[in-house]
Protein backbone atom coordinates (compact mmCIF):
# COMPACT_ATOMS: atom_id res chain seq x y z
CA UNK A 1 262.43 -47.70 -110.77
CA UNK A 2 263.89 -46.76 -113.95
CA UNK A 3 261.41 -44.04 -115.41
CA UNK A 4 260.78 -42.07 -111.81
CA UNK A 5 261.23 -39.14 -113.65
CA UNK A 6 257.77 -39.15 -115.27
CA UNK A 7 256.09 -39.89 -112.08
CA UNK A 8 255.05 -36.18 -111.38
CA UNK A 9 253.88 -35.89 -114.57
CA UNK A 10 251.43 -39.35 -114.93
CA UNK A 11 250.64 -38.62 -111.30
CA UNK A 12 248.88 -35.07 -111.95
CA UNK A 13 247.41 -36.35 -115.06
CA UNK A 14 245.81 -39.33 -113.18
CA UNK A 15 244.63 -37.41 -110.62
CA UNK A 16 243.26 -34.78 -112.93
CA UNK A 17 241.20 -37.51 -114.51
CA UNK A 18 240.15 -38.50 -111.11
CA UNK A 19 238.43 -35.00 -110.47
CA UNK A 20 237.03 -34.52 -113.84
CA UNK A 21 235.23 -37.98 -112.81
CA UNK A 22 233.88 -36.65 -109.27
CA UNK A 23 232.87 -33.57 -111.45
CA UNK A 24 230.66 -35.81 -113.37
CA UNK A 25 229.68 -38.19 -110.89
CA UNK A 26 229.82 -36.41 -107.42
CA UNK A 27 227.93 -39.45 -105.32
CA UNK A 28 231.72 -40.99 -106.22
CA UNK A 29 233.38 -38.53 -103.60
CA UNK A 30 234.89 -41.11 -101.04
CA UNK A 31 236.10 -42.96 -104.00
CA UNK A 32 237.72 -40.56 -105.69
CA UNK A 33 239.01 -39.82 -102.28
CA UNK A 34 240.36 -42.45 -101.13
CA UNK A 35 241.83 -43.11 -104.99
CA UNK A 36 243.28 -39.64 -105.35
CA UNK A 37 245.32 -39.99 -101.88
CA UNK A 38 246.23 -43.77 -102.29
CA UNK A 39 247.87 -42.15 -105.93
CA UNK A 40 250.16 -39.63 -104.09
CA UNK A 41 251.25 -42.14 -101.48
CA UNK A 42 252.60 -44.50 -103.78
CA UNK A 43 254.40 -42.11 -105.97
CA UNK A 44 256.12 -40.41 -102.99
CA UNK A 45 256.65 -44.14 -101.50
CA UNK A 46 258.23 -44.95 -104.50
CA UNK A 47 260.35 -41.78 -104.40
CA UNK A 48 261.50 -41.97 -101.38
CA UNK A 49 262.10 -45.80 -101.20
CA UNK A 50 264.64 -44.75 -104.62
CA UNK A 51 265.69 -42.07 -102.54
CA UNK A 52 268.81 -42.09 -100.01
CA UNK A 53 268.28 -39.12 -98.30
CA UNK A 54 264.76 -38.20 -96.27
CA UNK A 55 262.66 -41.33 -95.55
CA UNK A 56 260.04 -39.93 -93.47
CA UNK A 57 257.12 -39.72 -96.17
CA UNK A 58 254.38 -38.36 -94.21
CA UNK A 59 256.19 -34.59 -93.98
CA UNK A 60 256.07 -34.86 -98.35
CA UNK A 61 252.28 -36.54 -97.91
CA UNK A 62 250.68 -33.96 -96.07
CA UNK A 63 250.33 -31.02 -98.20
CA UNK A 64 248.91 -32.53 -101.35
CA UNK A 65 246.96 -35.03 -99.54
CA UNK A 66 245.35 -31.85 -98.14
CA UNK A 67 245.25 -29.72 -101.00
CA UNK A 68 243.73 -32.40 -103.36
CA UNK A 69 240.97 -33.28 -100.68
CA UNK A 70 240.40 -29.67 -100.12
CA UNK A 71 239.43 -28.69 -103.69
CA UNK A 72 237.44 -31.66 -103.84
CA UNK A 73 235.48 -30.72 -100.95
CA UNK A 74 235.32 -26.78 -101.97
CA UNK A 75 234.07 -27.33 -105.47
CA UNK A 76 230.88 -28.94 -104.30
CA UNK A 77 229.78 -25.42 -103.47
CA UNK A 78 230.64 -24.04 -106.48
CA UNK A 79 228.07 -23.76 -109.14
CA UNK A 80 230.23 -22.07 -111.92
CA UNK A 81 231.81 -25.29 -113.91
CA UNK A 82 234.31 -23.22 -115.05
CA UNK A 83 235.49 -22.16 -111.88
CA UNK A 84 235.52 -25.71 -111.00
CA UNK A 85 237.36 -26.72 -113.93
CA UNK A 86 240.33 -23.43 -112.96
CA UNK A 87 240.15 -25.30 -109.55
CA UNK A 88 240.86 -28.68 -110.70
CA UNK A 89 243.84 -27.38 -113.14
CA UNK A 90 245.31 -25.25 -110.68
CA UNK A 91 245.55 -28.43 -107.92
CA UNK A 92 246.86 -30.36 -111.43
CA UNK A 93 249.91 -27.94 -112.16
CA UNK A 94 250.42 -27.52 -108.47
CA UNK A 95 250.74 -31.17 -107.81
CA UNK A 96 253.03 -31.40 -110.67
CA UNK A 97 255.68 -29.04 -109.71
CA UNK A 98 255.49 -30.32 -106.13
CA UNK A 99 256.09 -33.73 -107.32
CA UNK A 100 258.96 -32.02 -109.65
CA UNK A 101 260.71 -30.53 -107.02
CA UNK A 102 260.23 -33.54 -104.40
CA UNK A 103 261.85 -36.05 -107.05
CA UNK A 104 264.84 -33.36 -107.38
CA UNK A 105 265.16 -32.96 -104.02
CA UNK A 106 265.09 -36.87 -102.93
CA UNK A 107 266.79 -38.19 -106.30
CA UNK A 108 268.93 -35.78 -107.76
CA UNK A 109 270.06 -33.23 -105.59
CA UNK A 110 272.43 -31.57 -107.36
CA UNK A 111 269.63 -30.43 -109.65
CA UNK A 112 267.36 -29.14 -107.06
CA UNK A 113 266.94 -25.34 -106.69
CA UNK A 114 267.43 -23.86 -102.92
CA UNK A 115 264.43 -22.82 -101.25
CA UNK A 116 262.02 -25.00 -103.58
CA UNK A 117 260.12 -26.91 -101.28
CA UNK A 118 259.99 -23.89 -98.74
CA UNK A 119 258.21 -21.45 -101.19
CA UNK A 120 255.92 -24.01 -103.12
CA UNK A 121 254.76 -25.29 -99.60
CA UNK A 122 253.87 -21.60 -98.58
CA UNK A 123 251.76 -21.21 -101.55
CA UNK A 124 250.50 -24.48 -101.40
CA UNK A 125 249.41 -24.23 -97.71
CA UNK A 126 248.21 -20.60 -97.70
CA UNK A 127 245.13 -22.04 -100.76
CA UNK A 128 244.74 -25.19 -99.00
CA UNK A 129 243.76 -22.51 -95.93
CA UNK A 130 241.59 -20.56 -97.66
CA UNK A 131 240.01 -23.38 -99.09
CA UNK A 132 239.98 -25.52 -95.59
CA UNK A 133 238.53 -22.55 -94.08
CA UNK A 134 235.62 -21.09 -96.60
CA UNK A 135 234.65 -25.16 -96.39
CA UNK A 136 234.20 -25.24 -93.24
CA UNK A 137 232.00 -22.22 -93.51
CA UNK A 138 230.49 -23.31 -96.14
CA UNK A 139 229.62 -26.56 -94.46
CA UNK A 140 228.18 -24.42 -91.18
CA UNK A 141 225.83 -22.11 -93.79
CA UNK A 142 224.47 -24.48 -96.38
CA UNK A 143 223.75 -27.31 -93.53
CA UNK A 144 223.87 -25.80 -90.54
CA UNK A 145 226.28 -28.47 -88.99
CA UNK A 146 227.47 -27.50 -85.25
CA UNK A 147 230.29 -25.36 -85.06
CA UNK A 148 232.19 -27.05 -82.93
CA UNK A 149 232.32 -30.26 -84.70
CA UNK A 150 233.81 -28.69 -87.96
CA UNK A 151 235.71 -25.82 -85.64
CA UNK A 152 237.50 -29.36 -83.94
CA UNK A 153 237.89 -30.34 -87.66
CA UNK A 154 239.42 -27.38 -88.87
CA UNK A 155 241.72 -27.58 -85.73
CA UNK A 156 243.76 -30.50 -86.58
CA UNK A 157 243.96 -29.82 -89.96
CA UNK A 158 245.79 -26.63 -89.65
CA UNK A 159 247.94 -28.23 -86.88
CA UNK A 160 249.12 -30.15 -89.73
CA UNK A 161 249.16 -27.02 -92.45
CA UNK A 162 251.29 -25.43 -89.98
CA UNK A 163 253.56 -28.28 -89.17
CA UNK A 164 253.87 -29.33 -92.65
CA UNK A 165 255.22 -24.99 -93.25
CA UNK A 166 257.24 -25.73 -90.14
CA UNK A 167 259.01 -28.62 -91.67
CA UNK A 168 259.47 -27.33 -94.97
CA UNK A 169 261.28 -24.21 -93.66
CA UNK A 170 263.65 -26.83 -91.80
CA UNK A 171 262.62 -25.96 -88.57
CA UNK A 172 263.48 -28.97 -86.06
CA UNK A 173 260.23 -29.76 -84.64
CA UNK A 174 260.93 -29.89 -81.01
CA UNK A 175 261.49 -25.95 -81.62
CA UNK A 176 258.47 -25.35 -83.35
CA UNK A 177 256.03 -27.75 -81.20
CA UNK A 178 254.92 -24.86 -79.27
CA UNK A 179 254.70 -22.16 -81.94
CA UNK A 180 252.62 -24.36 -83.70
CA UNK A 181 250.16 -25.16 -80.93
CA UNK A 182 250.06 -21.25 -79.83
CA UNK A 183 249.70 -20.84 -83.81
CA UNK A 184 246.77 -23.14 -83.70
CA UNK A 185 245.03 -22.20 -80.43
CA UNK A 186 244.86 -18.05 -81.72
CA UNK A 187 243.74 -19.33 -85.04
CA UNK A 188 241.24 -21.34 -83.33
CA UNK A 189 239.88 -18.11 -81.31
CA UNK A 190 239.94 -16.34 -84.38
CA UNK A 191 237.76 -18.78 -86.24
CA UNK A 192 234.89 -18.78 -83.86
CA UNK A 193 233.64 -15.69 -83.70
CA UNK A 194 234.17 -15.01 -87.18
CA UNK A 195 231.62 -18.00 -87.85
CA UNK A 196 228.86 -15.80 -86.26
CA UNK A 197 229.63 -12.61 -88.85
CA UNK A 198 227.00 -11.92 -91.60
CA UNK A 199 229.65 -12.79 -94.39
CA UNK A 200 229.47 -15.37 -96.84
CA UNK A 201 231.93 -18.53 -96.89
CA UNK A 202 234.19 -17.49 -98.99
CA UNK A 203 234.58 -14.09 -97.06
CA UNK A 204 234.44 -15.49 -94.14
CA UNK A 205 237.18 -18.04 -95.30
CA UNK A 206 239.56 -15.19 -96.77
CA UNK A 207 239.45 -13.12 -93.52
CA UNK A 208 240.99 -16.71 -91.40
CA UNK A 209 242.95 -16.88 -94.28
CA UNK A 210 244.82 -13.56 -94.35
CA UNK A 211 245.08 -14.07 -90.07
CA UNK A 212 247.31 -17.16 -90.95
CA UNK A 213 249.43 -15.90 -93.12
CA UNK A 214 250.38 -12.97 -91.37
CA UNK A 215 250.67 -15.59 -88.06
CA UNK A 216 252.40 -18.22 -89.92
CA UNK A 217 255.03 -15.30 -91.40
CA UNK A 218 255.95 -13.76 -88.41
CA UNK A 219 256.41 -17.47 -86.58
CA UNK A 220 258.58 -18.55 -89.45
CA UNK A 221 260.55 -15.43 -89.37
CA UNK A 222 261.09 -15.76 -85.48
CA UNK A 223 262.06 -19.41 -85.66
CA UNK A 224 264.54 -18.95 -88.55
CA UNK A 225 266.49 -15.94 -86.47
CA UNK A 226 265.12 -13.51 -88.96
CA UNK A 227 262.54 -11.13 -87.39
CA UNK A 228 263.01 -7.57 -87.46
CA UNK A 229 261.21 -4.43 -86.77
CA UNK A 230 260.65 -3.45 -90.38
CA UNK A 231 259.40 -7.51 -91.39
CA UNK A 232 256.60 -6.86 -88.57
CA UNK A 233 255.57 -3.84 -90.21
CA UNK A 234 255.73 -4.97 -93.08
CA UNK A 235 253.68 -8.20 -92.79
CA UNK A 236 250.86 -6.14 -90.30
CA UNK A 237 250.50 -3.38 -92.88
CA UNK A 238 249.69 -5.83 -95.83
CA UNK A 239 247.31 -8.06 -93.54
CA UNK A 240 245.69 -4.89 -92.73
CA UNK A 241 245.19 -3.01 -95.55
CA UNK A 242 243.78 -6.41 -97.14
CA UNK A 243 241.38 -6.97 -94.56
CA UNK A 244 240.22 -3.65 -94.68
CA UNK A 245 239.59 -4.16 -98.90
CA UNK A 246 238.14 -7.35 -98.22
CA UNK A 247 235.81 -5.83 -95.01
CA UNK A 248 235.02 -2.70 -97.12
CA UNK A 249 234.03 -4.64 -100.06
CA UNK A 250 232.49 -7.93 -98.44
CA UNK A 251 229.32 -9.44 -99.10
CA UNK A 252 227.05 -9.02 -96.38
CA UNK A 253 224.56 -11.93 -96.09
């Protein structure tokens, strides 16, 4: 296709359209779904079937399959529009330079930057997390669904946040199988009991959140060869000292 260049850029704009709709017509939600997701599929098809280098499309599908579905599913317990509308933009510009840097990396790969898909995947996946997880909780507060339905939920989605981080960091994936199931499993422990805390969702949701990260770091670290002393400190201190704010300055319910 001769104008795959622009493809990042109609493809955010389409699907921004898409979520200003659900935004005024919310009963449209599996629609705008099913749309939103169809949309990314057949512009990464397309750039992969131009491509000559990685054909396997579900590793590029995953994260903003998840991240688009995610805000979608977060913003209907929102109440501020325009923290709806900073949502919606943010998943826009996001999708677009994830797009960006797919097309340079499949297409043109003498123009793509080192490292782009690693650290735009580690943002990506550490909001899709946060929003993932606060949903979930929000799901469990507002209508008191059973636990361990969404907790089974929540489970294979971040096998998939974490296997999508594995794969981005080049990490062959009979190496990281087990990381990412002992990954899963302590984030799994984590999230249960944290589901019974007087916090609200979003709390509740930042806490798992800031658990992952520090989890996913250290496994990527170890599985690239470059885990030290000082990066453990390092990443504990920060997790710590954040949870602490966040604990300290939470929202009891």
């Amino acid at each position: 296709m001769k104008y795959n260049y622009l493809l990042p850029l109609f493809t955010s704009l389409i699907v921004f359209i898409l979520l200003e709709t659900f935004s005024s017509y919310p009963k449209l939600i599996y629609i705008i779904l099913i749309l939103i997701n169809s949309i990314i599929f057949f512009t990464l098809w397309q750039l992969i079937k131009a491509s000559k280098t990685d054909k396997q499309w579900w590793n590029f599908l995953i994260l903003p399959a998840l991240m688009s579905s995610m805000v979608i599913a977060y913003s209907i317990f929102l109440d501020n529009k325009i923290l709806i509308q900073l949502l919606f933009i943010a998943n826009t510009v996001f999708l677009y330079f994830y797009l960006r840097c797919i097309y340079h990396y499949l297409i043109h790969p003498q123009s793509y930057k080192t490292f782009s898909i690693e650290n735009i995947s580690s943002y990506g996946n550490l909001l899709t997390f946060f929003l993932l997880a606060s949903t979930i909780y929000g799901l469990q507060s507002f209508l008191n669904l059973p636990i361990w339905i969404l907790e089974i939920v929540m489970l294979i989605i971040i096998f998939l946040i974490i296997y999508q981080s594995i794969w981005a960091n080049k990490i062959d994936f009979k190496k990281g199988l087990p990381y990412i199931l002992v990954c899963c499993l302590i984030l799994f422990e984590l999230s249960w009991p944290i589901s019974f805390l007087p916090f609200n969702y979003n709390i509740a949701g930042l806490i798992l959140t800031i658990d992952y990260y520090i989890l996913i770091s250290l496994t990527k670290e170890h599985l690239l060869n470059k885990l030290n002393k000082k990066t453990i400190k390092i990443y504990l201190i920060v997790g710590l000292i954040s949870l602490f704010l966040i604990l300290l300055t939470a929202q009891w319910i």
